[in-house]
C-alpha atoms as a PDB file:
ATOM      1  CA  UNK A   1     193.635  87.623 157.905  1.00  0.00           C
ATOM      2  CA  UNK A   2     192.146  86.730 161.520  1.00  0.00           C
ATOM      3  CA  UNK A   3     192.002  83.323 162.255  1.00  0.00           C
ATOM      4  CA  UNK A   4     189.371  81.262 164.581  1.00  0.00           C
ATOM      5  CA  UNK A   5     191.062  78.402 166.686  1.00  0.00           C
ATOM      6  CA  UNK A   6     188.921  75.834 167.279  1.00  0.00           C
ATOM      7  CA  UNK A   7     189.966  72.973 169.987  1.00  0.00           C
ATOM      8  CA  UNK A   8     188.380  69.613 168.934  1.00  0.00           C
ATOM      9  CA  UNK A   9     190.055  67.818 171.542  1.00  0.00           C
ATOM     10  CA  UNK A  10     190.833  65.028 169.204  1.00  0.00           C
ATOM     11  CA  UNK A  11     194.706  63.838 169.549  1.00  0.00           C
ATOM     12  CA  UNK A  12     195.544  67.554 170.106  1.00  0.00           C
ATOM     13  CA  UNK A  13     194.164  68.578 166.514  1.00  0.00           C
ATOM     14  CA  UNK A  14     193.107  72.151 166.106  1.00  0.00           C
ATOM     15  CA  UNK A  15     190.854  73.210 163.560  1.00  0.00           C
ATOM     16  CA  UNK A  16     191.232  76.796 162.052  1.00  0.00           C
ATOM     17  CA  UNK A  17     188.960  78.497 160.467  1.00  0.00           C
ATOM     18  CA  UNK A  18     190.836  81.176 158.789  1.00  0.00           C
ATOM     19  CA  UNK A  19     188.436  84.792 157.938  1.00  0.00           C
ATOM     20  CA  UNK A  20     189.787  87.799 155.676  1.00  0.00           C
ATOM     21  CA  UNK A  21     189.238  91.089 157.864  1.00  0.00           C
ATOM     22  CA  UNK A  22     187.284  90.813 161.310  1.00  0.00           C
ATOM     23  CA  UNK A  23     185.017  87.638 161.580  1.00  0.00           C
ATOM     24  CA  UNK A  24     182.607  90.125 162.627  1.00  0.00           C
ATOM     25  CA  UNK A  25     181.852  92.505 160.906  1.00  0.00           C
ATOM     26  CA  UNK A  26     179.493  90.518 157.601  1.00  0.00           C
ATOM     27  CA  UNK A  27     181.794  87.676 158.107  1.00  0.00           C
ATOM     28  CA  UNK A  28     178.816  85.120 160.407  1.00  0.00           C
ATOM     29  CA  UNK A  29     181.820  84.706 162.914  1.00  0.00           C
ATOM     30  CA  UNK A  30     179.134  85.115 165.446  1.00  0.00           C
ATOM     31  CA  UNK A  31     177.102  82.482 163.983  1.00  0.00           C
ATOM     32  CA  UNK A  32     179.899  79.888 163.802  1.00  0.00           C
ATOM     33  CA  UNK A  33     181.040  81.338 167.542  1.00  0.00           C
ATOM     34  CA  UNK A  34     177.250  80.588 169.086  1.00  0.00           C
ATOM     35  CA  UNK A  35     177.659  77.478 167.177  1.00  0.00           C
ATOM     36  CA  UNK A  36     180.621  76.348 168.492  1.00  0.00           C
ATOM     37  CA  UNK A  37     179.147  77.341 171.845  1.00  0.00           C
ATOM     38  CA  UNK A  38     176.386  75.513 171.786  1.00  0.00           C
ATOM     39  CA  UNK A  39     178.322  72.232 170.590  1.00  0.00           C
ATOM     40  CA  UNK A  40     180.549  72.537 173.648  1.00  0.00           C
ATOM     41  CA  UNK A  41     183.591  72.954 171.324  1.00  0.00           C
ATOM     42  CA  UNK A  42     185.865  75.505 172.561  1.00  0.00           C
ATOM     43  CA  UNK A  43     187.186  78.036 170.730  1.00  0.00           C
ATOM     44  CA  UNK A  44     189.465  81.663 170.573  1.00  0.00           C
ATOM     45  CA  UNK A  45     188.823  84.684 168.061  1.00  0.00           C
ATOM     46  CA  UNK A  46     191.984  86.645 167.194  1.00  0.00           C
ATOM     47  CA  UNK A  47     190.369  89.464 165.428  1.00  0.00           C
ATOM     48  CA  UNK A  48     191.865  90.986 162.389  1.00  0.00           C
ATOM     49  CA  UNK A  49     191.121  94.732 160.649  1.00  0.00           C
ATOM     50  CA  UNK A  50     188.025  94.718 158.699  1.00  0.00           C
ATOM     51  CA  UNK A  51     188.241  95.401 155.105  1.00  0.00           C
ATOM     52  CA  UNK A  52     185.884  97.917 155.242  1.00  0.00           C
ATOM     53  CA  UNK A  53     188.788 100.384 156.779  1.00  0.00           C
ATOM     54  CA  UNK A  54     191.845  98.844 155.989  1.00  0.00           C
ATOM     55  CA  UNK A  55     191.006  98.188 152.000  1.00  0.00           C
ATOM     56  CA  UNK A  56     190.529 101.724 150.986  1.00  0.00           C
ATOM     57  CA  UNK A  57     193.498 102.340 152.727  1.00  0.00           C
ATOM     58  CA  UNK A  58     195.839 101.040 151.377  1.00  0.00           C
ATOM     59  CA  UNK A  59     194.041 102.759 148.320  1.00  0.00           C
ATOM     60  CA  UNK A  60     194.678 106.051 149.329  1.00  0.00           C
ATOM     61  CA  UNK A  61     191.322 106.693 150.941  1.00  0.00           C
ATOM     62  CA  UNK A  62     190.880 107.313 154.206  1.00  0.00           C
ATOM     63  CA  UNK A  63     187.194 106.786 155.243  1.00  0.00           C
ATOM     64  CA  UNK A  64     187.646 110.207 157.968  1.00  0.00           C
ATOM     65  CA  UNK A  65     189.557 113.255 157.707  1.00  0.00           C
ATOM     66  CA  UNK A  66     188.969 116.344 159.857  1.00  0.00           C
ATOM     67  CA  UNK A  67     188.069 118.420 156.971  1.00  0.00           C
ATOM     68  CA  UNK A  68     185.293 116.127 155.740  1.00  0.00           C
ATOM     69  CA  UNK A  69     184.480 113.449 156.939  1.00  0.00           C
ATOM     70  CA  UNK A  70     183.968 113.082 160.770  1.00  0.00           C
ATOM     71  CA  UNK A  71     181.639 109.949 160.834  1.00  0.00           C
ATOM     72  CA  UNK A  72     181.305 106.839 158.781  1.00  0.00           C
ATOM     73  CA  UNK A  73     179.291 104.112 158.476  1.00  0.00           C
ATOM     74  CA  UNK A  74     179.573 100.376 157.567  1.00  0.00           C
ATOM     75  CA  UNK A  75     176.991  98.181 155.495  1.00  0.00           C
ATOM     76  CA  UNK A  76     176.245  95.195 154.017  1.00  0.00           C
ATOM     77  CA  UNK A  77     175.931  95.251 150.171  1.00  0.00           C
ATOM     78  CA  UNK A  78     174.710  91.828 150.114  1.00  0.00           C
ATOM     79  CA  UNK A  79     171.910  91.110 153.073  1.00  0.00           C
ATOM     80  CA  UNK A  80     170.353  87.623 153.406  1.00  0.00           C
ATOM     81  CA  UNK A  81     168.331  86.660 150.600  1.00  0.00           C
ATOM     82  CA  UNK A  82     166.328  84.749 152.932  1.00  0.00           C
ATOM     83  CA  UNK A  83     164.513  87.741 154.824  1.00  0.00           C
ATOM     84  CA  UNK A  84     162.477  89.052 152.649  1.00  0.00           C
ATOM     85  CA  UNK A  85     162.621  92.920 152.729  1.00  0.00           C
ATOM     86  CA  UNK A  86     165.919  95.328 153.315  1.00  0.00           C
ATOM     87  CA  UNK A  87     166.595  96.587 156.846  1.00  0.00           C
ATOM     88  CA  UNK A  88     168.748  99.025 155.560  1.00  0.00           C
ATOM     89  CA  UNK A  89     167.761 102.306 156.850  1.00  0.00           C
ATOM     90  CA  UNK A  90     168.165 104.084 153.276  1.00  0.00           C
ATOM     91  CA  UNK A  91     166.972 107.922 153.999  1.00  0.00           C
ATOM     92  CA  UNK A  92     169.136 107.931 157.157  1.00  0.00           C
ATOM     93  CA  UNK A  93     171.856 106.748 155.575  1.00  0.00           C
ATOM     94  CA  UNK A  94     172.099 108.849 152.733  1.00  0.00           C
ATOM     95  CA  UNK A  95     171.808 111.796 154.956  1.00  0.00           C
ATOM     96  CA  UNK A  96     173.751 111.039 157.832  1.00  0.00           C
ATOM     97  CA  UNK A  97     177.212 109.464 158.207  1.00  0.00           C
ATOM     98  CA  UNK A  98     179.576 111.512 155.889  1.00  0.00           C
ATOM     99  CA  UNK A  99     181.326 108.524 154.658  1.00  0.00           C
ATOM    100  CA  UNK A 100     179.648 104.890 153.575  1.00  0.00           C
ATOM    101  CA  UNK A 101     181.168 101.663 153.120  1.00  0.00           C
ATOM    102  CA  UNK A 102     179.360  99.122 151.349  1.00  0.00           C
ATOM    103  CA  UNK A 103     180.735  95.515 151.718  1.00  0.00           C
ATOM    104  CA  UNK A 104     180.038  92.926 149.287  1.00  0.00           C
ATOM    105  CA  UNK A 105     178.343  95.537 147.229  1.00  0.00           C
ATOM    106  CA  UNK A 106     179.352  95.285 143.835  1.00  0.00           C
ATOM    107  CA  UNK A 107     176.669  92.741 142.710  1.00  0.00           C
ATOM    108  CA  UNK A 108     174.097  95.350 144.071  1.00  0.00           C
ATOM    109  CA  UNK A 109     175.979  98.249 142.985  1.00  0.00           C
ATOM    110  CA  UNK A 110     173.167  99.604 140.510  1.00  0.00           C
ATOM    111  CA  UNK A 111     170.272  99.114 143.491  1.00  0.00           C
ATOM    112  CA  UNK A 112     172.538 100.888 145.922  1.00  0.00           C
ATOM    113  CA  UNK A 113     173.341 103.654 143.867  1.00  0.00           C
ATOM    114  CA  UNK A 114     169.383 103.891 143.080  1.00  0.00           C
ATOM    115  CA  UNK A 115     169.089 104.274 147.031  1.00  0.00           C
ATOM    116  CA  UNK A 116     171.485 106.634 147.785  1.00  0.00           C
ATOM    117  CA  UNK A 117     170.382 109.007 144.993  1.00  0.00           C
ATOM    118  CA  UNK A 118     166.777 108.510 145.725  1.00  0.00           C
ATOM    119  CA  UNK A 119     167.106 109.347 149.623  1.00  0.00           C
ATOM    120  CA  UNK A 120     169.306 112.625 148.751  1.00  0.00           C
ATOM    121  CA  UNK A 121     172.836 111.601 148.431  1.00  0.00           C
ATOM    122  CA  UNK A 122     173.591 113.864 145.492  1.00  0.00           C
ATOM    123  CA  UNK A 123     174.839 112.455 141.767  1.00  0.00           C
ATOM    124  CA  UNK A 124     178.114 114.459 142.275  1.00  0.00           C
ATOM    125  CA  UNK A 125     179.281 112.504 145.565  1.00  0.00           C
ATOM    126  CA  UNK A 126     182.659 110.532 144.587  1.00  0.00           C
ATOM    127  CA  UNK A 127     182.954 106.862 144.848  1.00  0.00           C
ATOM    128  CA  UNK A 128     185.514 104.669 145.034  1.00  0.00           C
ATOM    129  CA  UNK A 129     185.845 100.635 144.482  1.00  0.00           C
ATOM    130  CA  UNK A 130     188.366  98.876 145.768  1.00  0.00           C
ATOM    131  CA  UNK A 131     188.959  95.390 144.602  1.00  0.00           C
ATOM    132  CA  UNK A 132     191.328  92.597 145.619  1.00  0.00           C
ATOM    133  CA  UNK A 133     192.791  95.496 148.223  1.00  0.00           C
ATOM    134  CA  UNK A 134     196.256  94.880 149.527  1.00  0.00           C
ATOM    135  CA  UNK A 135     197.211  92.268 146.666  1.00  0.00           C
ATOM    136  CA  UNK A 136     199.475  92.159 143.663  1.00  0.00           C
ATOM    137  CA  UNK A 137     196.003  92.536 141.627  1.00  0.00           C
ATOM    138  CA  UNK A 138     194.824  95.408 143.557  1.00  0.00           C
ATOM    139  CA  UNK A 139     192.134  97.666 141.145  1.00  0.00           C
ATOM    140  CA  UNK A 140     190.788 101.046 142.169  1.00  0.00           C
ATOM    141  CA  UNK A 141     187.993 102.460 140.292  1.00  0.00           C
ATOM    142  CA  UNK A 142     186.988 105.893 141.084  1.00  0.00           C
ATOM    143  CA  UNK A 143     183.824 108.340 139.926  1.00  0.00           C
ATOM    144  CA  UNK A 144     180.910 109.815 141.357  1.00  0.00           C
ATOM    145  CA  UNK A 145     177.103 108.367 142.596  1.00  0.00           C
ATOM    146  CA  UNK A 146     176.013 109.749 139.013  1.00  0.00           C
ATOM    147  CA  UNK A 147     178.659 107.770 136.897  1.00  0.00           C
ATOM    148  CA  UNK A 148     180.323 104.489 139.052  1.00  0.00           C
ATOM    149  CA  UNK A 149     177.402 101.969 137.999  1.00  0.00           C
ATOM    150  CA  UNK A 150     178.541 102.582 134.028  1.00  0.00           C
ATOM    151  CA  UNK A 151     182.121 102.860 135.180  1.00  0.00           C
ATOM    152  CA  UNK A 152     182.128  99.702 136.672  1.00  0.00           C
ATOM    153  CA  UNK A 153     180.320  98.002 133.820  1.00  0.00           C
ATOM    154  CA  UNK A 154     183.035  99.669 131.214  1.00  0.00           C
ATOM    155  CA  UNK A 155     185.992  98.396 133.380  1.00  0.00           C
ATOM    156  CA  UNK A 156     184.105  94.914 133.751  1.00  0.00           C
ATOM    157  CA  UNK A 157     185.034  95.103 137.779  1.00  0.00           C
ATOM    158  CA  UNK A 158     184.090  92.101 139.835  1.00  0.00           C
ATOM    159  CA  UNK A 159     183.638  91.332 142.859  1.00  0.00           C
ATOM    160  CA  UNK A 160     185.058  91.344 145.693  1.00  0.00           C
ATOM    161  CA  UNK A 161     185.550  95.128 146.190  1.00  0.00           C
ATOM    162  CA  UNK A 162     185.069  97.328 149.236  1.00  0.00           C
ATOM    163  CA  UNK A 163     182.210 100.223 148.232  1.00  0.00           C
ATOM    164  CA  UNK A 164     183.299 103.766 149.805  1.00  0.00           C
ATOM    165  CA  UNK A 165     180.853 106.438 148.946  1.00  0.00           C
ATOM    166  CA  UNK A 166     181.979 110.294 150.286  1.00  0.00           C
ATOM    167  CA  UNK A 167     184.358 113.218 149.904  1.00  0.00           C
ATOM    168  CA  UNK A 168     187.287 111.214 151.092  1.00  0.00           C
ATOM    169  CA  UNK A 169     187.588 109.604 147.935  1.00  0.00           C
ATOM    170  CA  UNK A 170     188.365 113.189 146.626  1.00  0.00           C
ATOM    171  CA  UNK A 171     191.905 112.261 148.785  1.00  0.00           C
ATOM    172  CA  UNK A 172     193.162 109.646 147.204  1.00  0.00           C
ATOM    173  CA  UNK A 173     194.952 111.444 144.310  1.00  0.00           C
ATOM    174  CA  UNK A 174     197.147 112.999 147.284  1.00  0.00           C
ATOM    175  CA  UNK A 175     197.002 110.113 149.825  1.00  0.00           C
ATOM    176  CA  UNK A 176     197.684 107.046 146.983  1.00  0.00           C
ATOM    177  CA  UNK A 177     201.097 105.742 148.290  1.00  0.00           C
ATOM    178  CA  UNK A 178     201.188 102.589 146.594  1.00  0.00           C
ATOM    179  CA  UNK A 179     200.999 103.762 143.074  1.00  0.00           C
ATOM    180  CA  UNK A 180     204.198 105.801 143.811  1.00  0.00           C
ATOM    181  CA  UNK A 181     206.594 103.463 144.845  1.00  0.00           C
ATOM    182  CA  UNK A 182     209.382 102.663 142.513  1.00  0.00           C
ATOM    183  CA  UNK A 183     208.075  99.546 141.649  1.00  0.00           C
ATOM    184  CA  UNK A 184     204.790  99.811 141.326  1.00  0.00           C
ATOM    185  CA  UNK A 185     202.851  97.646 138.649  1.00  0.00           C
ATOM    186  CA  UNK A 186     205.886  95.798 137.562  1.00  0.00           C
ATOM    187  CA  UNK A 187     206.731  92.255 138.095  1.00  0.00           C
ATOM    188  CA  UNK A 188     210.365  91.414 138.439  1.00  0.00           C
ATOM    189  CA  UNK A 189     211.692  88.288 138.147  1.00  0.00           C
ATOM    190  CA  UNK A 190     215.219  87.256 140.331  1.00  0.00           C
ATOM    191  CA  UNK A 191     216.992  84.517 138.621  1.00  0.00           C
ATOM    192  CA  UNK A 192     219.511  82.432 141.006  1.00  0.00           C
ATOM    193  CA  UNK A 193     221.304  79.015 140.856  1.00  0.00           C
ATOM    194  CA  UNK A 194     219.105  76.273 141.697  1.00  0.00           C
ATOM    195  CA  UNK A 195     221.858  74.949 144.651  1.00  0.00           C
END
């Protein structure tokens, strides 16, 4: 978690507006910055890492690897309702970056995987979904561009979930640390003297 200091000046309070990942990257921390700015309030960023790398992994996926994956690209799954037509460059994006990373993109899962498919990304490319990453209630849902949008709907996976579409996905079945510690997926309860 980053956090965002802001100095009111009141009495010495602080406010702090506390951001999951980096404020921004799809977080409007430069919104609430220019904001800020133009209120007079001062202010300090301490960035954080953005979901969109350090979610998948912690998964097991890494979104580049030497042997296939030397470039990747981060999106929005969700863009503002309120402008009217996409911006996202579909046909280059299918085609170029070797590894996508769709944030927020669970709720437009089906439309993205339409995009993607349509623009030449081919049916066979593996997905991954990572949801709740770096918790106790962690999920990781895994398939290809031809098979995630019933996959999801089958495992009933909500949002929020970080969206990685490439070969690196193909990794995590070597790189998955977490699922291999001793006590992974069990809860254990200490019991101790209340003094």
């Amino acid at each position: 978690i980053n956090v965002v200091l802001v100095e009111r000046g009141l009495a010495g309070r602080v406010v702090v507006r506390l951001k999951g990942g980096d404020p921004y990257v799809f977080g409007r921390g430069g919104e609430e910055v220019i904001a800020l700015r133009e209120a007079g309030i001062p202010f300090e960023v301490v960035p954080g890492i953005t979901s969109s790398i350090a979610g998948p992994s912690f998964a097991g996926i890494p979104v580049t690897h030497r042997q296939v994956a030397s470039s990747f690209a981060v999106v929005t799954g969700h863009e503002d309702p309120t402008k009217g037509e996409s911006s996202i460059r579909w046909e280059g994006l299918a085609n170029g970056p070797d590894t996508l990373i769709f944030l927020m993109g669970v709720e437009h899962l089906e439309s993205i995987v339409a995009n993607l498919l349509q623009h030449g990304r081919p049916a066979s490319e593996p997905v991954g979904l990572v949801r709740w990453a770096t918790t106790p209630d962690q999920e990781v849902l895994t398939g290809t561009l031809g098979n995630i949008v019933e996959r999801v709907k089958a495992a009933g996976l909500k949002p929020p979930a970080v969206l990685v579409v490439g070969q690196v996905v193909g990794l995590r079945e070597q790189l998955d640390w977490r699922s291999q510690l001793p006590l992974a997926g069990l809860r254990v309860l200490v019991t101790r003297a209340r003094q």
